[in-house]
PDB file of N, CA and C in Angstrom:
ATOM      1  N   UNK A   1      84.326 -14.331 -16.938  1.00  0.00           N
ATOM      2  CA  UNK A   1      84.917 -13.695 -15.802  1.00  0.00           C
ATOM      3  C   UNK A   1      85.508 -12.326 -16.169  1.00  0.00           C
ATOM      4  N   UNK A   2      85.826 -11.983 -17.756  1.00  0.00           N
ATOM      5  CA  UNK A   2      86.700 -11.013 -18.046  1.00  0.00           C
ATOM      6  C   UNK A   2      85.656 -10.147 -18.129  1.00  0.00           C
ATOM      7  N   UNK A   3      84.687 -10.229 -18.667  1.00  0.00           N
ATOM      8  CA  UNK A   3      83.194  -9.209 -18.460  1.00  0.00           C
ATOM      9  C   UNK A   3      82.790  -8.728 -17.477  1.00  0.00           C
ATOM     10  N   UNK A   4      83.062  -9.462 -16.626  1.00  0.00           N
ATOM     11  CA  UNK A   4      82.085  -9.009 -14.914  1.00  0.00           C
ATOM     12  C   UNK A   4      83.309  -8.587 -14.524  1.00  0.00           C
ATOM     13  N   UNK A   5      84.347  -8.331 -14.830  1.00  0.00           N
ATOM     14  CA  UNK A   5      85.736  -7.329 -14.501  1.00  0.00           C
ATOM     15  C   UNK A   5      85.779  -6.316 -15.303  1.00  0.00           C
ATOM     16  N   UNK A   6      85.535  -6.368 -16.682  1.00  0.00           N
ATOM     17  CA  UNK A   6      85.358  -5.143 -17.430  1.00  0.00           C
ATOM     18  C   UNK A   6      84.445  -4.389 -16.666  1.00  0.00           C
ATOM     19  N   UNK A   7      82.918  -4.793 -16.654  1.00  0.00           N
ATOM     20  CA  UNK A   7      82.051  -3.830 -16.355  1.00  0.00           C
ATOM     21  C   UNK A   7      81.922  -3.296 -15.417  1.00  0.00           C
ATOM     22  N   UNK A   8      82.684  -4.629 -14.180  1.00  0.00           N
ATOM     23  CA  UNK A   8      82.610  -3.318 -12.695  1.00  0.00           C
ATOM     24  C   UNK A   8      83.517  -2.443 -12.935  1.00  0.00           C
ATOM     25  N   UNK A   9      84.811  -2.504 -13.764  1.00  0.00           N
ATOM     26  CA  UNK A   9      85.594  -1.522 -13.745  1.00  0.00           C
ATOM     27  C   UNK A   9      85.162  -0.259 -14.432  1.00  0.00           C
ATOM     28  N   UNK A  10      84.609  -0.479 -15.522  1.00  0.00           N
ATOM     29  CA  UNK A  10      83.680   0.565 -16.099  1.00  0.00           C
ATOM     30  C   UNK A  10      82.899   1.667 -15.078  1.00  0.00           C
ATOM     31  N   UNK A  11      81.952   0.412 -14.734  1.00  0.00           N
ATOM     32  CA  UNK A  11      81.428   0.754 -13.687  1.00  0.00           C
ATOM     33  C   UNK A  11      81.592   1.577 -12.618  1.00  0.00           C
ATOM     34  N   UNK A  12      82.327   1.282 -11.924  1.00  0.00           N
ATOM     35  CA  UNK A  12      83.503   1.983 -11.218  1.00  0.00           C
ATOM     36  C   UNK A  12      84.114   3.381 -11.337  1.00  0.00           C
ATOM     37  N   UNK A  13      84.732   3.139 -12.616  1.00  0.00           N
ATOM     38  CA  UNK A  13      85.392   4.337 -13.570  1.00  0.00           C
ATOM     39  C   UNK A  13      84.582   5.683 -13.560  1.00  0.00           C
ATOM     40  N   UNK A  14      83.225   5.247 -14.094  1.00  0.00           N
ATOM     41  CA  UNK A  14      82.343   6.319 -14.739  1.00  0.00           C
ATOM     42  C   UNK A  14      81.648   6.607 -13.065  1.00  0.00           C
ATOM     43  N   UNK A  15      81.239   5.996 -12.001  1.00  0.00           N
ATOM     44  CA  UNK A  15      81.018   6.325 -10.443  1.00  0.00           C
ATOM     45  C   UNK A  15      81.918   7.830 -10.169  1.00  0.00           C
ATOM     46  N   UNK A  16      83.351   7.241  -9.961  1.00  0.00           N
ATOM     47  CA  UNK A  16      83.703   8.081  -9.449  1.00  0.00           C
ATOM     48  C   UNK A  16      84.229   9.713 -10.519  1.00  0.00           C
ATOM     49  N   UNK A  17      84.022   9.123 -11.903  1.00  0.00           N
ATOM     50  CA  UNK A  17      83.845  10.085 -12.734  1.00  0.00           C
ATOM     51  C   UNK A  17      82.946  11.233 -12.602  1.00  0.00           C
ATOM     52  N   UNK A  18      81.707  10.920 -12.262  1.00  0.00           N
ATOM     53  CA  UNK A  18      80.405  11.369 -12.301  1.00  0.00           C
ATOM     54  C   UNK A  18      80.824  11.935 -10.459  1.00  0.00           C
ATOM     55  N   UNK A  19      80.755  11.540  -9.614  1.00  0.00           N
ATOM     56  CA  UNK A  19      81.192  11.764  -8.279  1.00  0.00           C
ATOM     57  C   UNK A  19      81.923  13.070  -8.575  1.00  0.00           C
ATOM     58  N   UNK A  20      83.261  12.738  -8.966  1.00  0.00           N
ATOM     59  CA  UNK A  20      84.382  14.341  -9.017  1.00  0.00           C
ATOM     60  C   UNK A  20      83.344  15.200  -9.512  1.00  0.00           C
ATOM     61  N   UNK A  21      82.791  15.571 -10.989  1.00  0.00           N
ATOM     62  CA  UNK A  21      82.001  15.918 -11.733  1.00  0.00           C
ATOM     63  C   UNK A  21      80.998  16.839 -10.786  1.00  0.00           C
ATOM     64  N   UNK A  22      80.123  15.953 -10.176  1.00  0.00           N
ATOM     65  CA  UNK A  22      79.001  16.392  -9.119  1.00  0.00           C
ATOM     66  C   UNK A  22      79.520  17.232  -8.250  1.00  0.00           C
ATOM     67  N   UNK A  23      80.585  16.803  -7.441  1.00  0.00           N
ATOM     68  CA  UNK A  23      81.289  17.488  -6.077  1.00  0.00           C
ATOM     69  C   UNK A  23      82.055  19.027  -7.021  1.00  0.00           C
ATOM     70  N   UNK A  24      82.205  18.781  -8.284  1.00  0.00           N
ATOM     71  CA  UNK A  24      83.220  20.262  -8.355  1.00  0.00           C
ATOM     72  C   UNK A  24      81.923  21.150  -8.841  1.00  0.00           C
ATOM     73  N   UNK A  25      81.066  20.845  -9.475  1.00  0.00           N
ATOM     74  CA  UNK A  25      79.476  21.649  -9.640  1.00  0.00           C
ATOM     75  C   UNK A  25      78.995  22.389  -8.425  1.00  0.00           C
ATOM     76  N   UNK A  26      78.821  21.145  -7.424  1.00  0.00           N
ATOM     77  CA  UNK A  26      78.587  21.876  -6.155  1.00  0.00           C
ATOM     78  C   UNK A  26      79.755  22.828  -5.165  1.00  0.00           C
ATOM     79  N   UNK A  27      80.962  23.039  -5.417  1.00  0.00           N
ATOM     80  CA  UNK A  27      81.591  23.730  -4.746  1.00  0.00           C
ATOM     81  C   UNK A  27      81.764  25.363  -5.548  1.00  0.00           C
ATOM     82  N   UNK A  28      81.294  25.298  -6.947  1.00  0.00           N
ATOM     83  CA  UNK A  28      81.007  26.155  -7.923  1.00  0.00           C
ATOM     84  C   UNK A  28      79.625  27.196  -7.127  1.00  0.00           C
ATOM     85  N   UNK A  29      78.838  26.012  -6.613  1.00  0.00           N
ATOM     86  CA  UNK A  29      77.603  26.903  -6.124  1.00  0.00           C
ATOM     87  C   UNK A  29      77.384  27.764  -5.217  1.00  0.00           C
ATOM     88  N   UNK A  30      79.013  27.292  -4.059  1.00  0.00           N
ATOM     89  CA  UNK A  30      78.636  27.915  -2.978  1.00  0.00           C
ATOM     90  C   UNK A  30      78.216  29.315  -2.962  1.00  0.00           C
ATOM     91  N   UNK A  31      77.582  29.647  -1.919  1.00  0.00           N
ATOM     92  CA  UNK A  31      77.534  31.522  -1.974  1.00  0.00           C
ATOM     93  C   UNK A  31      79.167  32.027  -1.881  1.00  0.00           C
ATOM     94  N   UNK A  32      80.066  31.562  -1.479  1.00  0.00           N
ATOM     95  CA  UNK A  32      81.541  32.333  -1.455  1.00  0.00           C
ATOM     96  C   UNK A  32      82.137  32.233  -2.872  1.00  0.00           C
ATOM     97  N   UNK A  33      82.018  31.179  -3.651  1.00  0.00           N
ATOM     98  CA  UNK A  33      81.910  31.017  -4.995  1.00  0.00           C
ATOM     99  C   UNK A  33      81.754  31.773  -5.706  1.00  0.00           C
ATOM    100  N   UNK A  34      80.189  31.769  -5.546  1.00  0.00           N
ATOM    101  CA  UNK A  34      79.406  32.818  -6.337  1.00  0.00           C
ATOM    102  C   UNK A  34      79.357  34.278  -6.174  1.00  0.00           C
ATOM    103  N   UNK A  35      80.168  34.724  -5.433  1.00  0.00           N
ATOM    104  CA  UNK A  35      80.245  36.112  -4.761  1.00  0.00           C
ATOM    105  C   UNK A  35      81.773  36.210  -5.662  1.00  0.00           C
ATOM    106  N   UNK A  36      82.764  35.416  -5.500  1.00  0.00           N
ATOM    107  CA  UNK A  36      84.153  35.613  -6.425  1.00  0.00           C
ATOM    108  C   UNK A  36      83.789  35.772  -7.915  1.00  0.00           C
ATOM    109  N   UNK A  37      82.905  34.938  -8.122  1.00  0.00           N
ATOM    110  CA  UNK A  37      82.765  34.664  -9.812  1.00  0.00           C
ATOM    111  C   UNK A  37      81.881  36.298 -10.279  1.00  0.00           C
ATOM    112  N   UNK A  38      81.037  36.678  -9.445  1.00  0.00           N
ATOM    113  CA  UNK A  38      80.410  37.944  -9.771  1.00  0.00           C
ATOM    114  C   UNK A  38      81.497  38.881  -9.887  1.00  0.00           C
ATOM    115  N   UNK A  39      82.422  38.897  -8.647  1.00  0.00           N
ATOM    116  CA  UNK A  39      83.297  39.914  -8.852  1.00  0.00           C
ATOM    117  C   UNK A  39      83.979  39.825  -9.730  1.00  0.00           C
ATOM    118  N   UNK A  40      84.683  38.766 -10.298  1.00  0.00           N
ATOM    119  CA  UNK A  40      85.211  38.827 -11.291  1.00  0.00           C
ATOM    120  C   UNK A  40      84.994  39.570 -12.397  1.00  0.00           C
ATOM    121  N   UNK A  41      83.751  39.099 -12.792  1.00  0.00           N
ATOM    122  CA  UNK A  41      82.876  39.240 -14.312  1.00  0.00           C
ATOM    123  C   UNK A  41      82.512  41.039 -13.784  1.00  0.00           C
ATOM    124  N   UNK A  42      82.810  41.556 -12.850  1.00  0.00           N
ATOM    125  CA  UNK A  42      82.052  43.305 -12.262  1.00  0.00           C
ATOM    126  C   UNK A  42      83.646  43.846 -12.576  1.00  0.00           C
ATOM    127  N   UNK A  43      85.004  42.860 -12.191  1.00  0.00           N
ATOM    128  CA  UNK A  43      86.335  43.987 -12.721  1.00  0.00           C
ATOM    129  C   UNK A  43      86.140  43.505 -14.255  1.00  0.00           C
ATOM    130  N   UNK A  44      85.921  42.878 -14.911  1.00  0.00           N
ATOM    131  CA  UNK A  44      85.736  42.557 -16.268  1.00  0.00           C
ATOM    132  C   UNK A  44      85.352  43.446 -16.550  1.00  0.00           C
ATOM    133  N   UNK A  45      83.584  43.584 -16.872  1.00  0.00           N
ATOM    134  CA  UNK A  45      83.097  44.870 -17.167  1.00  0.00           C
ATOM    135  C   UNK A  45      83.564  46.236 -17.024  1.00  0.00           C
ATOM    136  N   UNK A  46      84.066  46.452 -15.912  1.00  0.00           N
ATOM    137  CA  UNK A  46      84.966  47.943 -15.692  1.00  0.00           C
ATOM    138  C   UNK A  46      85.893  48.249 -16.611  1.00  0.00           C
ATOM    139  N   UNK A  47      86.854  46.924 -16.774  1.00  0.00           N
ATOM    140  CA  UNK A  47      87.922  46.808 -17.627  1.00  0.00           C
ATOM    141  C   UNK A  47      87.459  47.497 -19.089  1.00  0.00           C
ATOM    142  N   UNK A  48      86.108  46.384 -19.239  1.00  0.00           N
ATOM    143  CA  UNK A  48      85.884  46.906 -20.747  1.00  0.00           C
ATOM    144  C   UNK A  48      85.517  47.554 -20.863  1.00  0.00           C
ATOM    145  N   UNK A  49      84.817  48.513 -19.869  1.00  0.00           N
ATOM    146  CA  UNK A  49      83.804  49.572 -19.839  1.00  0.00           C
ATOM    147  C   UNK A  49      84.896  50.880 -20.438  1.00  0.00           C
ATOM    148  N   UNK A  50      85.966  50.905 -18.985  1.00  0.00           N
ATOM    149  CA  UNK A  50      87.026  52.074 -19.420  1.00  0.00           C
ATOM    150  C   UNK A  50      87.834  51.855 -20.399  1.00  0.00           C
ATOM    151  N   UNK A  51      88.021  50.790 -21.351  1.00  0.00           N
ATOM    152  CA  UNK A  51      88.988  50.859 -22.820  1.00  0.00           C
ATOM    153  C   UNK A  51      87.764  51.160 -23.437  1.00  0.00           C
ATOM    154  N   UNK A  52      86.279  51.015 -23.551  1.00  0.00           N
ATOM    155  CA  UNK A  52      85.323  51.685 -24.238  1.00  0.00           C
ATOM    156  C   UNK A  52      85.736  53.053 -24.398  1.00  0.00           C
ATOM    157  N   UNK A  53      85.314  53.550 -22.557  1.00  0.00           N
ATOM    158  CA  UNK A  53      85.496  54.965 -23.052  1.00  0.00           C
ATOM    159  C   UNK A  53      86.668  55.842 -23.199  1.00  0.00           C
ATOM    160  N   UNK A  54      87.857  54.717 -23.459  1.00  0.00           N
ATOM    161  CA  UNK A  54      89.034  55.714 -23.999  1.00  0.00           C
ATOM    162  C   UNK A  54      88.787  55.621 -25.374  1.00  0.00           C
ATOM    163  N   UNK A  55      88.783  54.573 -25.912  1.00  0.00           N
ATOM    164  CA  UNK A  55      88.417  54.453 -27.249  1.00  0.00           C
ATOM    165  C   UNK A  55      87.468  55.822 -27.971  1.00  0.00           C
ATOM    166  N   UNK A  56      86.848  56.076 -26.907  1.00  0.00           N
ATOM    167  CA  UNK A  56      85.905  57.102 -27.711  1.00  0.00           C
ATOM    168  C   UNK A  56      85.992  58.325 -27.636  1.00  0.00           C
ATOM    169  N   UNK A  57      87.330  58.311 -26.210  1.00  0.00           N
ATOM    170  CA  UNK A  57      87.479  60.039 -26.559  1.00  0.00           C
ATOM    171  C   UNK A  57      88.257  59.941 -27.479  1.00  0.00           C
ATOM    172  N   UNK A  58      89.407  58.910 -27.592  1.00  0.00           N
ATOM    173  CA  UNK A  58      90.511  59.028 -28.413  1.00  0.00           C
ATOM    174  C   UNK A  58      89.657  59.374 -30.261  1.00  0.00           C
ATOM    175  N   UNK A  59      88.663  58.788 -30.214  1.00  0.00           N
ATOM    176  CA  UNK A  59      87.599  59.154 -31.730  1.00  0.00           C
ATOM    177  C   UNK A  59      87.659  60.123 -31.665  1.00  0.00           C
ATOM    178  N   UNK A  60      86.862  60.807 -30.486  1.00  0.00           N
ATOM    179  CA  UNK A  60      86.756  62.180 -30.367  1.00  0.00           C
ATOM    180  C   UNK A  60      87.500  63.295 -30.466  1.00  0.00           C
ATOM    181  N   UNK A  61      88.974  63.282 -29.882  1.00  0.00           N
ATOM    182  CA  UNK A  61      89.985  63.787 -30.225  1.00  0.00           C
ATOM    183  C   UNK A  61      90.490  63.948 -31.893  1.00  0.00           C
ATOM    184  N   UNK A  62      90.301  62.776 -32.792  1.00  0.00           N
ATOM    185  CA  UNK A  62      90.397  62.112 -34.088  1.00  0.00           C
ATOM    186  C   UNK A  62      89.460  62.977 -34.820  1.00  0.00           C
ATOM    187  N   UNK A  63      88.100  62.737 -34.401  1.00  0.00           N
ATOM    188  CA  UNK A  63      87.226  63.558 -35.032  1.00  0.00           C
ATOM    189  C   UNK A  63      86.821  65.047 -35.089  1.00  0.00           C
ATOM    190  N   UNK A  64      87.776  65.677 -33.725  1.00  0.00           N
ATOM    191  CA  UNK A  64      87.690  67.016 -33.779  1.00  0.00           C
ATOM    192  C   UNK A  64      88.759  67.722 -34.358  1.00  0.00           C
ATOM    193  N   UNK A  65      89.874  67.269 -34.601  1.00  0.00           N
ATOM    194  CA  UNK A  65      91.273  67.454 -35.459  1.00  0.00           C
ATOM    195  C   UNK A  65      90.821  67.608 -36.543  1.00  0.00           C
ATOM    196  N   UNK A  66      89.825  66.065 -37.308  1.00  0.00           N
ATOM    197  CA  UNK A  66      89.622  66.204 -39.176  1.00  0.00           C
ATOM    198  C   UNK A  66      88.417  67.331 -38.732  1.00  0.00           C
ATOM    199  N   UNK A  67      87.495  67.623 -38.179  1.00  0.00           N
ATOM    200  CA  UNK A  67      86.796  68.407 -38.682  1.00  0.00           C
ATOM    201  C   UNK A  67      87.813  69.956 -38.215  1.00  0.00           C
ATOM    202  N   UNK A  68      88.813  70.604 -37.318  1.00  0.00           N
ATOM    203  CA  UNK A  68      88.970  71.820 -37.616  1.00  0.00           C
ATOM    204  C   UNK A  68      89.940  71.772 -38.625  1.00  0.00           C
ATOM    205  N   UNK A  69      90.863  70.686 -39.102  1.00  0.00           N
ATOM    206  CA  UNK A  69      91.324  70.928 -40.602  1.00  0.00           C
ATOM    207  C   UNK A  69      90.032  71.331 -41.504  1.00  0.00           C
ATOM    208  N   UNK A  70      89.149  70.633 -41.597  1.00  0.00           N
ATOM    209  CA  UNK A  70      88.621  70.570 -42.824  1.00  0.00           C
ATOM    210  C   UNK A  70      87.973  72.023 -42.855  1.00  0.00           C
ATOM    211  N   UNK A  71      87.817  72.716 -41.270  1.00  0.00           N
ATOM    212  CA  UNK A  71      86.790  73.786 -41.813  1.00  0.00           C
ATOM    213  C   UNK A  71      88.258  75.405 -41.623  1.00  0.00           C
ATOM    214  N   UNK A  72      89.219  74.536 -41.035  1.00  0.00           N
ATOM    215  CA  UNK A  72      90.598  75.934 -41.644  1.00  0.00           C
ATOM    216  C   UNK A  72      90.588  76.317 -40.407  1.00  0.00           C
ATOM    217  N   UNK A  73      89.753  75.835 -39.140  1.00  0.00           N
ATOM    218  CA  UNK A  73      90.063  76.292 -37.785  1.00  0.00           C
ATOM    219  C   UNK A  73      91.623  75.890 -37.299  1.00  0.00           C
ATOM    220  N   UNK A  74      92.126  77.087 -36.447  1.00  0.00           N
ATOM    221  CA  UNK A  74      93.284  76.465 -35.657  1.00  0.00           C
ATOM    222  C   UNK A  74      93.490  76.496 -34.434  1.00  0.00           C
ATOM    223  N   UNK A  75      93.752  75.429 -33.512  1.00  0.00           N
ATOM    224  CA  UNK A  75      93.452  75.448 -32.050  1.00  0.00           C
ATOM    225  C   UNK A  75      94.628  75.616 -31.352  1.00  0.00           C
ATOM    226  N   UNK A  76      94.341  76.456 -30.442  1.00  0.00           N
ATOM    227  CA  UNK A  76      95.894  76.579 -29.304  1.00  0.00           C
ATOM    228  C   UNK A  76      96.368  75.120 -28.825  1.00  0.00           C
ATOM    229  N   UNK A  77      97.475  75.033 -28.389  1.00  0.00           N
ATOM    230  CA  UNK A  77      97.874  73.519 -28.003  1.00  0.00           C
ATOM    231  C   UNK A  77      97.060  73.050 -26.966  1.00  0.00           C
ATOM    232  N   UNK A  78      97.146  74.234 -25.691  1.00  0.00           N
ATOM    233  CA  UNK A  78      95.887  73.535 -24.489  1.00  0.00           C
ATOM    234  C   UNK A  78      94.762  73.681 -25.040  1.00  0.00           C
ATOM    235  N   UNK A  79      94.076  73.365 -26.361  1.00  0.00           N
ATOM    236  CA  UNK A  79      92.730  73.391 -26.452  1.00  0.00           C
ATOM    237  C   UNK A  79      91.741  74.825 -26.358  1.00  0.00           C
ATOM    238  N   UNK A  80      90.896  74.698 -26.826  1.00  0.00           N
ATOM    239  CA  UNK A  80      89.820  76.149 -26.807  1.00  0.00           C
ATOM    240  C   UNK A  80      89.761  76.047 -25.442  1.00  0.00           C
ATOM    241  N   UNK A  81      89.700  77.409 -25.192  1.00  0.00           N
ATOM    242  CA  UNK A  81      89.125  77.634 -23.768  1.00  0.00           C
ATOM    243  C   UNK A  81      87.694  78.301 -23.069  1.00  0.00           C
ATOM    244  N   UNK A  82      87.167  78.152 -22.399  1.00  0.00           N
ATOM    245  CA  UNK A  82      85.804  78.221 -22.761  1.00  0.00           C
ATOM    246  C   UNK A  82      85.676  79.914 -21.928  1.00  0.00           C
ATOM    247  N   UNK A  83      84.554  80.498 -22.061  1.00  0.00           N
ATOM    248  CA  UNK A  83      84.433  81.988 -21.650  1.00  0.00           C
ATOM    249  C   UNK A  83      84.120  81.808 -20.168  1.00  0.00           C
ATOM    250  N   UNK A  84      84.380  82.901 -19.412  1.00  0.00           N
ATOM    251  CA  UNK A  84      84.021  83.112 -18.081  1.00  0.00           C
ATOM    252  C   UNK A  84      82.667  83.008 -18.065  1.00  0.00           C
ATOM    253  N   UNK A  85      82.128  82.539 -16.280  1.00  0.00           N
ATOM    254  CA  UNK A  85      80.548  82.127 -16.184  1.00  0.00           C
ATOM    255  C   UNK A  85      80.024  83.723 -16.422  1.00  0.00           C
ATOM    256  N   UNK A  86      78.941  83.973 -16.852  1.00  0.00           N
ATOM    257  CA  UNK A  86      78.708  85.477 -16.479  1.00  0.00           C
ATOM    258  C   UNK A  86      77.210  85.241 -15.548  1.00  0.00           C
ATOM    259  N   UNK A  87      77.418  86.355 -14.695  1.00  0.00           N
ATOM    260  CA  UNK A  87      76.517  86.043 -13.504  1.00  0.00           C
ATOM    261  C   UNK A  87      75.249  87.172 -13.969  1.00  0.00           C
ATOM    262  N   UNK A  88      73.866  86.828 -13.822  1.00  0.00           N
ATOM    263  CA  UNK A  88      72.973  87.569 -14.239  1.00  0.00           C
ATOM    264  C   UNK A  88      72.708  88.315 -12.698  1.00  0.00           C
ATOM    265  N   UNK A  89      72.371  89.406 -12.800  1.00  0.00           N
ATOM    266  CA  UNK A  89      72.045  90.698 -11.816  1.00  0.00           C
ATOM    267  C   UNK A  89      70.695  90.566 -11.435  1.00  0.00           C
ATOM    268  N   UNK A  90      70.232  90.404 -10.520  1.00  0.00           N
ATOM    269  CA  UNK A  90      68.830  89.984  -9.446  1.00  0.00           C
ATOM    270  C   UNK A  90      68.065  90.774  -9.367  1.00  0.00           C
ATOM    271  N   UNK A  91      66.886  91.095 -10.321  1.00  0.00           N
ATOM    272  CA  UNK A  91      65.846  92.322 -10.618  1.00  0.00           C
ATOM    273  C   UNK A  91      64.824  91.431  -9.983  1.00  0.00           C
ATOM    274  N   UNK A  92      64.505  92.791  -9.173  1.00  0.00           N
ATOM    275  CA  UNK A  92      63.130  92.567  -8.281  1.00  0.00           C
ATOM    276  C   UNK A  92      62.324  92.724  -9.972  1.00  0.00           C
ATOM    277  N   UNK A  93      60.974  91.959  -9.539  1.00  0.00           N
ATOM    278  CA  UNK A  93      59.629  92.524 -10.557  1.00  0.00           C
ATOM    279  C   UNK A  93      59.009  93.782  -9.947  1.00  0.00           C
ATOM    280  N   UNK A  94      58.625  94.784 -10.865  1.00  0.00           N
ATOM    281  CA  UNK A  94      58.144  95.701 -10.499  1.00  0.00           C
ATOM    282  C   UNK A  94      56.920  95.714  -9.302  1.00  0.00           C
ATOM    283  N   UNK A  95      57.087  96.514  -8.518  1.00  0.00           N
ATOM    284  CA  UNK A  95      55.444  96.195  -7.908  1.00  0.00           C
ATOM    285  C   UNK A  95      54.214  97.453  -8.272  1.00  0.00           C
ATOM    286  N   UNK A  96      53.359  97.110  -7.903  1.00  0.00           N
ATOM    287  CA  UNK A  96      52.066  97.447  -8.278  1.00  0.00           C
ATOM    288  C   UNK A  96      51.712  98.517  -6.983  1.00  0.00           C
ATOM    289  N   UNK A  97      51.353  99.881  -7.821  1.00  0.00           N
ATOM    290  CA  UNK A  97      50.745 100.492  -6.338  1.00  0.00           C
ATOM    291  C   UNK A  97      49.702 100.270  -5.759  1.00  0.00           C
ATOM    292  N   UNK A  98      49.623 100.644  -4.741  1.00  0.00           N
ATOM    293  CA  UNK A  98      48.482  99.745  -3.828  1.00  0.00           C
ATOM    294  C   UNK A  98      47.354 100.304  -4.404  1.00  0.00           C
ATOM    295  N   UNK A  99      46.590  99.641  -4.640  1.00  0.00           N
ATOM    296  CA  UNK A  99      45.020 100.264  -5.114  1.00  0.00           C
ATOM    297  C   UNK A  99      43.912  99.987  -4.209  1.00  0.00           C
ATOM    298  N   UNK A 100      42.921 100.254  -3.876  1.00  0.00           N
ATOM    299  CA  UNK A 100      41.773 100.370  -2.433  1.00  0.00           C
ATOM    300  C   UNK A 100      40.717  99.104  -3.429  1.00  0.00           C
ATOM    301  N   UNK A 101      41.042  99.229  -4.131  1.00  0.00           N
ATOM    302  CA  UNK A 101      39.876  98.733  -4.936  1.00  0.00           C
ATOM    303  C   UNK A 101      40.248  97.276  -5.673  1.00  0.00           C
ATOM    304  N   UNK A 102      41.629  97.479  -5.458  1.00  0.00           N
ATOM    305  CA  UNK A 102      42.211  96.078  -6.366  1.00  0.00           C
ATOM    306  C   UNK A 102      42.611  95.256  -5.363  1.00  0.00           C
ATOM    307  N   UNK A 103      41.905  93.883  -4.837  1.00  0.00           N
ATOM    308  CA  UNK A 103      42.257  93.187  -3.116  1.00  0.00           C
ATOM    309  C   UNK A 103      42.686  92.008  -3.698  1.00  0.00           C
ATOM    310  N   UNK A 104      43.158  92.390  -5.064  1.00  0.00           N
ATOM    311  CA  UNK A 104      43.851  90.831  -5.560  1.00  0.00           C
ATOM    312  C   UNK A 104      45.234  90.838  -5.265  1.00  0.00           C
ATOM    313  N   UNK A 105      46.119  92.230  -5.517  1.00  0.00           N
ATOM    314  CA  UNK A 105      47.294  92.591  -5.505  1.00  0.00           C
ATOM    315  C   UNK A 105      47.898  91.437  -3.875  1.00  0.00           C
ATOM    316  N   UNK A 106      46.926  91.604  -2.507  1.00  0.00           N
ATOM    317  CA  UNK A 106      47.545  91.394  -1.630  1.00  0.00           C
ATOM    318  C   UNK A 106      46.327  90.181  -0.917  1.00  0.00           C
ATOM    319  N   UNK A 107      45.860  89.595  -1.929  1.00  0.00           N
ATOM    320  CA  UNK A 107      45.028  88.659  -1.219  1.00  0.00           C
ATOM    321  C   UNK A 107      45.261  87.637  -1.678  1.00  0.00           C
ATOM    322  N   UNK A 108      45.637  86.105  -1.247  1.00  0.00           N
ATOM    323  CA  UNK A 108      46.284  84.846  -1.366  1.00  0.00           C
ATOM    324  C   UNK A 108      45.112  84.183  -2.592  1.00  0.00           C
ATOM    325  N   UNK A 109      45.659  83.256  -3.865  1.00  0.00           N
ATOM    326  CA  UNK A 109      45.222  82.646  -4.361  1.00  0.00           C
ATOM    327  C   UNK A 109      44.731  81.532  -4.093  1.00  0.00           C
ATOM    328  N   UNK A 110      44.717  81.029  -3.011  1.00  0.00           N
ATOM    329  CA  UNK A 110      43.998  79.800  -2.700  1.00  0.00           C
ATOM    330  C   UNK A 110      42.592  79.752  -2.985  1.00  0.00           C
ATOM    331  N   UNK A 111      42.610  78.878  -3.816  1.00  0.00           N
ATOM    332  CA  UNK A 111      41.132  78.721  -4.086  1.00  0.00           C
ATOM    333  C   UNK A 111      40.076  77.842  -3.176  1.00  0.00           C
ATOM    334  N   UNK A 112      40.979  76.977  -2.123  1.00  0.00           N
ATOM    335  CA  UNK A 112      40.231  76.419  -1.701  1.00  0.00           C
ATOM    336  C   UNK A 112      40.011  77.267   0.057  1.00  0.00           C
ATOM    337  N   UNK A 113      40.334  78.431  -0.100  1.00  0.00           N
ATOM    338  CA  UNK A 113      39.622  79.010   1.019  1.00  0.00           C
ATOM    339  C   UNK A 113      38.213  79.290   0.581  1.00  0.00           C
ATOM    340  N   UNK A 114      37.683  80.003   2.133  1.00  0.00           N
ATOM    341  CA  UNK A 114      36.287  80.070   2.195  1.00  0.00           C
ATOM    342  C   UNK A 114      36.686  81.755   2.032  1.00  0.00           C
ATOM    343  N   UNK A 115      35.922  82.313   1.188  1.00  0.00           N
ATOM    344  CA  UNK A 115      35.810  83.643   1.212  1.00  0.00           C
ATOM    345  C   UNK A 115      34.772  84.626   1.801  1.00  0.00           C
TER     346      UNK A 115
END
């Protein structure tokens, strides 16, 4: 009698074990679920993304210090400053005087006209 009470209880036990188990899998699946859990893991990535790239200016900063010690450069406190844009001046191409004889000067390259 103590067996066929053990095992339904077992029995039993591991049912509604397996039951919770199943039901919290499937509430994991829902699409509202699965839309939180993405976002999550998308501010994650950001997170690590931007201590990446502080990390690397802060190198950068690191690495541009040892190299102007090493080469005897010295930098103003706000940093080098870079030169004004310089704007290039808009030259026509020369033109060609008209020649009677030269009908290339003013006649279209299309090759696939009919001439």
């Amino acid at each position: 009698m103590f067996r066929r009470t053990f095992w339904f209880t077992a029995g039993a036990a591991a049912g509604v074990w397996a039951t919770t188990k199943v039901n919290r899998k499937l509430r994991q699946l829902t699409p509202e679920s699965l839309a939180a859990q993405a976002a999550n893991k998308a501010i994650d990535a950001g997170h690590k993304l931007k201590d990446f790239a502080l990390d690397v200016r802060a190198g950068m900063v690191q690495r541009e210090t040892e190299l102007g010690e090493a080469l005897g450069l010295e930098t103003p406190p706000g940093g080098p400053e870079l030169p004004a844009q310089r704007r290039l001046a808009a030259v026509e191409p020369p033109r060609r005087p008209f020649d009677q004889h030269d009908k290339r000067s003013y006649t279209s390259h299309n090759r696939n006209e009919d001439h």
